[in-house]
Structure formats: C-alpha cells, structure tokens
C-alpha atoms as a PDB file:
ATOM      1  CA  UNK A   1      15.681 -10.539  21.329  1.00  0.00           C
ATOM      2  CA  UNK A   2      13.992  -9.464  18.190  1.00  0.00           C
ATOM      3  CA  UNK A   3      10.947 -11.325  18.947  1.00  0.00           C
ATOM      4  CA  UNK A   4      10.557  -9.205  22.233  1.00  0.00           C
ATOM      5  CA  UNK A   5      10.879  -6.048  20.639  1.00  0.00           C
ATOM      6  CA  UNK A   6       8.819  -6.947  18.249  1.00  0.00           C
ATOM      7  CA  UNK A   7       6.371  -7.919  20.178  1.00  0.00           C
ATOM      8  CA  UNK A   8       6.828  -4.623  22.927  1.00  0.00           C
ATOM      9  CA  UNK A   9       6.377  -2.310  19.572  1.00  0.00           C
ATOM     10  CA  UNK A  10       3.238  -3.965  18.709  1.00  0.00           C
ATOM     11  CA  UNK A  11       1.847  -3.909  22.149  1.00  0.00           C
ATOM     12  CA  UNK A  12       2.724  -0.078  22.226  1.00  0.00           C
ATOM     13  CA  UNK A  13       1.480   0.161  19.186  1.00  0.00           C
ATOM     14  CA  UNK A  14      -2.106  -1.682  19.760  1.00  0.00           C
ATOM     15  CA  UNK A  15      -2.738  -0.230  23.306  1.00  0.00           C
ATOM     16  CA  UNK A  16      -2.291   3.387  21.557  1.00  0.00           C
ATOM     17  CA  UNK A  17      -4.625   2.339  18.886  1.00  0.00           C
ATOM     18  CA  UNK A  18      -7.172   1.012  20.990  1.00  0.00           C
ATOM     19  CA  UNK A  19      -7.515   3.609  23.491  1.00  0.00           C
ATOM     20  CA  UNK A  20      -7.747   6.535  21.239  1.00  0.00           C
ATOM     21  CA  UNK A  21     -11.391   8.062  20.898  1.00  0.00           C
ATOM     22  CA  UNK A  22     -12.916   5.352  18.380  1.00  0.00           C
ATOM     23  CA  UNK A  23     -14.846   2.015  18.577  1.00  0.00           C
ATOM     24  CA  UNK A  24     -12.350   0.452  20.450  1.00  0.00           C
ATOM     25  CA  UNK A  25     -12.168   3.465  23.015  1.00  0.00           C
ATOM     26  CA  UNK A  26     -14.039   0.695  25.116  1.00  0.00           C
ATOM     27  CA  UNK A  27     -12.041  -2.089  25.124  1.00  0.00           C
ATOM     28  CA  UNK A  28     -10.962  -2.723  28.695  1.00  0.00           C
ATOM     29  CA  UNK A  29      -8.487  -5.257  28.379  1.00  0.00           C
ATOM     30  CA  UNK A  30      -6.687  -7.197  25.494  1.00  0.00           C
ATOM     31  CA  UNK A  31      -6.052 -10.748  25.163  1.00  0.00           C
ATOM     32  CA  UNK A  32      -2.346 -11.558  24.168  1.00  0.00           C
ATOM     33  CA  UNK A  33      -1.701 -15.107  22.818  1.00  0.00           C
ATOM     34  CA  UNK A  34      -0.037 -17.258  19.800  1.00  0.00           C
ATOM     35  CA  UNK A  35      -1.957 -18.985  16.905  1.00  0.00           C
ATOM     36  CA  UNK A  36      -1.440 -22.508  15.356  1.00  0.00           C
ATOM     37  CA  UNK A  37       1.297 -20.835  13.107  1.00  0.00           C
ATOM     38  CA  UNK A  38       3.074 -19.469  15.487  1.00  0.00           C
ATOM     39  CA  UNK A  39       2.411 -15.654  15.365  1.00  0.00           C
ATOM     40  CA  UNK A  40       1.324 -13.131  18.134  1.00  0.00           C
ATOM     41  CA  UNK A  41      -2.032 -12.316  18.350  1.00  0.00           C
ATOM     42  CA  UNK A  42      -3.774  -9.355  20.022  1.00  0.00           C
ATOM     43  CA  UNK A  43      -7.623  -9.635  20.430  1.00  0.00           C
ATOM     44  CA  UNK A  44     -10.239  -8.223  22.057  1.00  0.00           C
ATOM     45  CA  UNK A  45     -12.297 -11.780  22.608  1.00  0.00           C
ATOM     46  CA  UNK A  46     -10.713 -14.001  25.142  1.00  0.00           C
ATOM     47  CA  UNK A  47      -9.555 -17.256  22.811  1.00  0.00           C
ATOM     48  CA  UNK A  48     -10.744 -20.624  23.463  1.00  0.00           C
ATOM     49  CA  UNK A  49      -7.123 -21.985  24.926  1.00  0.00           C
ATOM     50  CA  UNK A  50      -5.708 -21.123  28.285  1.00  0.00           C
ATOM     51  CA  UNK A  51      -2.378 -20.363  26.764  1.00  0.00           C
ATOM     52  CA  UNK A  52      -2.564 -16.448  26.652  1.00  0.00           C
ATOM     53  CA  UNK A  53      -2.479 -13.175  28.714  1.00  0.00           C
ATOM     54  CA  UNK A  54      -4.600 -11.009  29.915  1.00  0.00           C
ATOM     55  CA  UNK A  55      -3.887  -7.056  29.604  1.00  0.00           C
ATOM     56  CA  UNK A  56      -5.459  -4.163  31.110  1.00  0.00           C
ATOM     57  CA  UNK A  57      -5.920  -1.121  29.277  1.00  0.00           C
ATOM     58  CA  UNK A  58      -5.800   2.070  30.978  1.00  0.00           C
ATOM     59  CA  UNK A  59      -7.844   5.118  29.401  1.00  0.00           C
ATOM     60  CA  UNK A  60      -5.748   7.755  27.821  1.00  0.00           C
ATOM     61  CA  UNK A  61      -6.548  11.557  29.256  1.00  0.00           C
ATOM     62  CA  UNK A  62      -7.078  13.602  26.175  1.00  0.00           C
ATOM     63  CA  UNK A  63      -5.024  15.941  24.198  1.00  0.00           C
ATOM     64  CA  UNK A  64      -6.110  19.672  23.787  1.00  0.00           C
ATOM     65  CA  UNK A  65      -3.803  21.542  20.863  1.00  0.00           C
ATOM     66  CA  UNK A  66      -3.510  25.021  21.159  1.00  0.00           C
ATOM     67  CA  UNK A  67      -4.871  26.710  18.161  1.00  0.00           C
ATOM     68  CA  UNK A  68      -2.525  29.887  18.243  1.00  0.00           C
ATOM     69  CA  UNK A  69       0.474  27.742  18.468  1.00  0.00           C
ATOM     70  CA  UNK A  70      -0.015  25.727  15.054  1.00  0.00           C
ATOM     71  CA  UNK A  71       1.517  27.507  12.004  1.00  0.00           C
ATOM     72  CA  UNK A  72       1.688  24.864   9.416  1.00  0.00           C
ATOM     73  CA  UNK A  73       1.283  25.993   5.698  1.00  0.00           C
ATOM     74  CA  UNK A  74       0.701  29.595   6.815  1.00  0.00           C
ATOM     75  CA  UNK A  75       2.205  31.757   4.216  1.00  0.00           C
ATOM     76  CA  UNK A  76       4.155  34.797   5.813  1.00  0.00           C
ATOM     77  CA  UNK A  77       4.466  38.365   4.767  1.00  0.00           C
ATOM     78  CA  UNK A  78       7.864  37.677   3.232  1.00  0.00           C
ATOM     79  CA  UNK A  79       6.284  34.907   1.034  1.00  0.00           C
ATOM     80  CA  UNK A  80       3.256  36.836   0.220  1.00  0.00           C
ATOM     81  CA  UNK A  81       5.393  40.272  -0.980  1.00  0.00           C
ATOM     82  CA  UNK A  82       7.189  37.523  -3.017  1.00  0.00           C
ATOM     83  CA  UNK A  83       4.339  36.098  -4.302  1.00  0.00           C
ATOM     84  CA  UNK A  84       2.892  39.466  -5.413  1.00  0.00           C
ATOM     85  CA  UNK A  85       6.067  41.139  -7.463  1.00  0.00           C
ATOM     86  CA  UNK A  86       5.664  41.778 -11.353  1.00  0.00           C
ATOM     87  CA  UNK A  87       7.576  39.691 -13.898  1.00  0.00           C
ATOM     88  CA  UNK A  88      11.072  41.021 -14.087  1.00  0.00           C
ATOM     89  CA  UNK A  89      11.743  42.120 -17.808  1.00  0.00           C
ATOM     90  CA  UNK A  90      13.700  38.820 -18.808  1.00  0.00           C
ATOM     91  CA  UNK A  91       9.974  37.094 -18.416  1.00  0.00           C
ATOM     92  CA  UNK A  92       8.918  39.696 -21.012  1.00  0.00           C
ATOM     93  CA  UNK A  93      11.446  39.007 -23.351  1.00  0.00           C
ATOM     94  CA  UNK A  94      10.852  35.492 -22.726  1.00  0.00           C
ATOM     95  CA  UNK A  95       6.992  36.332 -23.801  1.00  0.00           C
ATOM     96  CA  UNK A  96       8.235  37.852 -26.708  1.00  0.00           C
ATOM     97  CA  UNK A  97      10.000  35.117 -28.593  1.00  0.00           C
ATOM     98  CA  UNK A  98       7.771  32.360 -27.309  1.00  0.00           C
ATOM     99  CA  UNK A  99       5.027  35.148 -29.571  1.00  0.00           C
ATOM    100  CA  UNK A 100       7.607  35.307 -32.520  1.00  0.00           C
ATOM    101  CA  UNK A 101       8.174  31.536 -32.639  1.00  0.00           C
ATOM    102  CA  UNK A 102       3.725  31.059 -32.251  1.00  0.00           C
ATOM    103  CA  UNK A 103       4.063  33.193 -35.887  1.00  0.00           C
ATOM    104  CA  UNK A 104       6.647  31.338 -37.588  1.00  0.00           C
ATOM    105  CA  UNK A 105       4.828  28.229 -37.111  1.00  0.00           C
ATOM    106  CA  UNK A 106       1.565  29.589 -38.211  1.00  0.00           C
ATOM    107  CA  UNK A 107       2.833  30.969 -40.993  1.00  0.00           C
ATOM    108  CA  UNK A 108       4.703  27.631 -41.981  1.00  0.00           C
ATOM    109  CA  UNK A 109       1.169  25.687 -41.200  1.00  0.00           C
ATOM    110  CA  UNK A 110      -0.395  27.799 -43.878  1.00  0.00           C
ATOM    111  CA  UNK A 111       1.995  25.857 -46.719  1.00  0.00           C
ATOM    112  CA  UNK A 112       1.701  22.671 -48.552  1.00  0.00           C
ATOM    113  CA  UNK A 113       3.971  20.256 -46.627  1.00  0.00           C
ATOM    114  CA  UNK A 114       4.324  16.654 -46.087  1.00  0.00           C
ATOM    115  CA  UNK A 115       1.845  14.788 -43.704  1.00  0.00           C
ATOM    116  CA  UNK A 116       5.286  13.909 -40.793  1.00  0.00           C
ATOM    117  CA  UNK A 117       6.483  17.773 -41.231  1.00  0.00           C
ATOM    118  CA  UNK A 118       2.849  18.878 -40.886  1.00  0.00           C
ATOM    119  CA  UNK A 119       2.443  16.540 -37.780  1.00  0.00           C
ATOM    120  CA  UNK A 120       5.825  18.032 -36.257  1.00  0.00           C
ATOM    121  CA  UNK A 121       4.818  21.850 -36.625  1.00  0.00           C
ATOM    122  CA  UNK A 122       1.341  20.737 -35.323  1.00  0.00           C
ATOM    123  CA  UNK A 123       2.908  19.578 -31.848  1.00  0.00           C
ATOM    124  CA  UNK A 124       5.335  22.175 -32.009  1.00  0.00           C
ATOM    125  CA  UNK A 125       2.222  24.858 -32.267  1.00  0.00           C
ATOM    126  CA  UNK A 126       0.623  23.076 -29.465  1.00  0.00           C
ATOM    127  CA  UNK A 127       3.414  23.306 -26.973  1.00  0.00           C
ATOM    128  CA  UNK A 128       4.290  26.941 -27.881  1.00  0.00           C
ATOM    129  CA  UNK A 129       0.738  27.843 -26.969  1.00  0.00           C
ATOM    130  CA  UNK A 130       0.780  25.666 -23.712  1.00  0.00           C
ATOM    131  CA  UNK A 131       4.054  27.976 -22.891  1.00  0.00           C
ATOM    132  CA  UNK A 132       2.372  31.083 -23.695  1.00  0.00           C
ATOM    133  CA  UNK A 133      -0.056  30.624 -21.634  1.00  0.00           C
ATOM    134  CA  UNK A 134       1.926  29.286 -19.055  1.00  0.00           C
ATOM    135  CA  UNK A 135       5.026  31.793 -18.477  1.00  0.00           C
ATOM    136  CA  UNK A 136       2.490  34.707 -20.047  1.00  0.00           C
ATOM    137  CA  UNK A 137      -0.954  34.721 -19.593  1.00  0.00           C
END
C-alpha cells in the first residue's frame, strides 16, 4: 500500500514538474519502469527492456495571478503610523544611563590597571557603544 502511494505522489509530483513552462514543457510522454535495484524510475527516454509503461502527458493551461489581489509583505497604515511614533520617554532614560555608564568606563580606562581588568572594561566600552548606537542613535 505504501509502495502505491508512493509511487501515485511521485507521478503527481513528476507530471507537475514536467509540464510546467521549462525544458521539459515538451516532454510528451514519460516512461515509467523499475531498475536492477529495484526502485521506480521516471524517464523521459524509453529504456532498453520491455518491462515499463508508457504515460501521456497532457499540457497544463496556464495560470494568470491577479496583481491587485496579492498583498504579501505590504505594510498597512496601522503598521506604518507605528513605525513612525517617537521614542516614548523610558527610551530616553534608557539613553541616558547607557551615556552615564559610556563615562564611567572611560574615565576608569584612563587609570593604571591590570592587563585582565583593562581587557574587561575594554569589552565592556565596546558593547556600551554598540547599545548606544543601537537603542539611541
């Protein structure tokens, strides 16, 4: 049972395939037949046994989309007025300490330390400006 549904799936599958609008578009019929190992094969060449089946392919009429109708990824007016509002004040404040703590660490930069605290407040200057810019700039 699994074989034959298997094996109706791929057919579906390969007659879409070859009659959509590509180099196969002219392939006219399909030869259906099994290999030495046993597995299903679909080809366009007619094989050199007489153990297989022929196919017809019919030609597929094609699809027209309607333009108007398609509204994928369009951003509405709700999501643009969203898109557009200033930073509420919290974002400021945010701004604010993220500018206090940029400071303290240059300030602490400018003293003698040890080479691992030096390292630390290094990183820790580099991520504070990657978050000012982020969330402010």
């Amino acid at each position: 049972m699994k074989t034959i549904i298997k094996f109706n799936f791929l057919l579906v599958a390969l007659i879409v395939s070859l009659t959509s609008e590509s180099v196969f578009a002219k392939i006219e019929r399909i030869y259906i037949y099994t290999d030495s190992e046993g597995l299903t094969v679909f080809s366009d060449r007619q094989p050199q046994k007489d153990d297989y089946v022929e196919q017809m392919i019919q030609p597929l009429k094609t699809v027209t989309w309607i333009r108007s109708d398609i509204t994928i990824n369009q951003i509405t007016q709700k999501q643009r007025k969203k898109a557009t509002k200033p930073a509420p004040k919290s974002a400021k404040s945010i701004c604010t300490k993220i500018k206090q703590d940029l400071q303290k660490t240059e300030n602490a930069l400018s003293k003698r330390q040890k080479p691992e605290e030096f390292d630390l407040l290094k990183t820790k200057l580099a991520d504070l400006r990657w978050r000012y810019r982020k969330k402010c700039a």
